[in-house]
Protein backbone atom coordinates (compact mmCIF):
# COMPACT_ATOMS: atom_id res chain seq x y z
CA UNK A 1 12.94 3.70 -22.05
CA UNK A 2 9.40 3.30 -21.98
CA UNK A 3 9.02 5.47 -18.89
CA UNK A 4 10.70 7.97 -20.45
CA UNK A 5 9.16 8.38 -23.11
CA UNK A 6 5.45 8.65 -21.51
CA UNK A 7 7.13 11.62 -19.62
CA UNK A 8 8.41 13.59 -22.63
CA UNK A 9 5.38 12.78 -24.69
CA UNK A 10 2.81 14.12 -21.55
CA UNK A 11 4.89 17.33 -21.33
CA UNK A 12 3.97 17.94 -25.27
CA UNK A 13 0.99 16.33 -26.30
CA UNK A 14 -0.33 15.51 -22.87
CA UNK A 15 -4.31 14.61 -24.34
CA UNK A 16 -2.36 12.38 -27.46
CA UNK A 17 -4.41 9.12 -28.55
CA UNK A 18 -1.51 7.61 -30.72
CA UNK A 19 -1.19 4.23 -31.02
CA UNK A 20 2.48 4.25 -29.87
CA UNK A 21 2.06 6.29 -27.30
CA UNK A 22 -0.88 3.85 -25.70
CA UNK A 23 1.21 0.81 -26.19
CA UNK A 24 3.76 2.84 -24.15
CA UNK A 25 1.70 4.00 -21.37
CA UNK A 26 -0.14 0.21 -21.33
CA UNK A 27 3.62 -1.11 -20.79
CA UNK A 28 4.89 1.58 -18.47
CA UNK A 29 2.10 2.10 -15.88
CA UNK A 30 1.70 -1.47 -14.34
CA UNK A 31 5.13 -0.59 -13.15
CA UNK A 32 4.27 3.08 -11.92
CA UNK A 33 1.17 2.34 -10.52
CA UNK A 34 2.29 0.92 -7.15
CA UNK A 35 4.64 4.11 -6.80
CA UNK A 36 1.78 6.46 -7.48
CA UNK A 37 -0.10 5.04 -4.31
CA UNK A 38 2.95 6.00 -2.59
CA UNK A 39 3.22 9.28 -3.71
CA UNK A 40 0.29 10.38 -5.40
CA UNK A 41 0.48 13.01 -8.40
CA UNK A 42 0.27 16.19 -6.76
CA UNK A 43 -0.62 19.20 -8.73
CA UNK A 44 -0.15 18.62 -11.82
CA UNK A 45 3.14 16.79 -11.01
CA UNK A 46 3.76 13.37 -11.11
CA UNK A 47 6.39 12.27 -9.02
CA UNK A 48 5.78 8.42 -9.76
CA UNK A 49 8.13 7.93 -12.60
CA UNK A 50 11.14 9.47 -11.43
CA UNK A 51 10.74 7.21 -8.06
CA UNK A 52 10.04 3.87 -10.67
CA UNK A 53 13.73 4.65 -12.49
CA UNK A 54 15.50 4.86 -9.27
CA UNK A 55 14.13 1.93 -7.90
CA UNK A 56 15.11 0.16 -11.07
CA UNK A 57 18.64 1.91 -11.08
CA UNK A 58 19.13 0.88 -7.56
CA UNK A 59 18.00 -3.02 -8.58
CA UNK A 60 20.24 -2.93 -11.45
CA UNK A 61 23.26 -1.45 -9.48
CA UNK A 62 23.07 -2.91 -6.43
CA UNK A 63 20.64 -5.70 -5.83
CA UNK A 64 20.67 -7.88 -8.78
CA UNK A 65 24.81 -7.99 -8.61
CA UNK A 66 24.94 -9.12 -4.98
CA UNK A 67 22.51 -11.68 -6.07
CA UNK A 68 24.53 -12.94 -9.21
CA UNK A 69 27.75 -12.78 -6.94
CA UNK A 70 25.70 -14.68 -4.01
CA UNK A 71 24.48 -17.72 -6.14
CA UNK A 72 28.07 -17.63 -7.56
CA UNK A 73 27.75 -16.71 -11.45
C-alpha cells in the first residue's frame, strides 16, 4: 500500500515534507528504484511504480505458489 500511496500523495501535494509521507517514500523507493533504471521517469511521468505492483502481483500470483506447491506445503 505504500506504493500507492506515494502515487496519490505526488499527484496532490507533489513538494509535501510530511513526516508520513517520508517514511512512505523511504519504504517504497528501495523497491522502485531498480525499475526506474529500467524505465526512467519520462516527462513528468513515472512509469516505475505501476511496473513495481505488477511485478509483485505476478510474484504473489504465480511465483511464490509454484514454489509453496514445489517444496510441498
Amino acid at each position: 500500500f505504500a506504493i500507492i500511496i506515494v502515487i496519490v500523495v505526488s499527484w496532490i501535494a507533489p513538494q509535501s515534507y510530511n513526516p508520513a509521507v517520508s517514511l512512505l517514500r523511504q519504504i517504497s523507493d528501495p523497491l522502485m528504484a531498480p525499475f526506474r533504471k529500467i524505465i526512467p521517469p519520462m516527462g513528468g511521468l513515472d512509469f516505475a511504480p505501476m511496473l513495481a505492483m505488477f511485478v509483485i502481483h505476478v510474484l504473489r500470483t504465480i511465483v511464490l505458489p509454484n514454489i509453496f506447491m514445489a517444496i510441498g506445503g
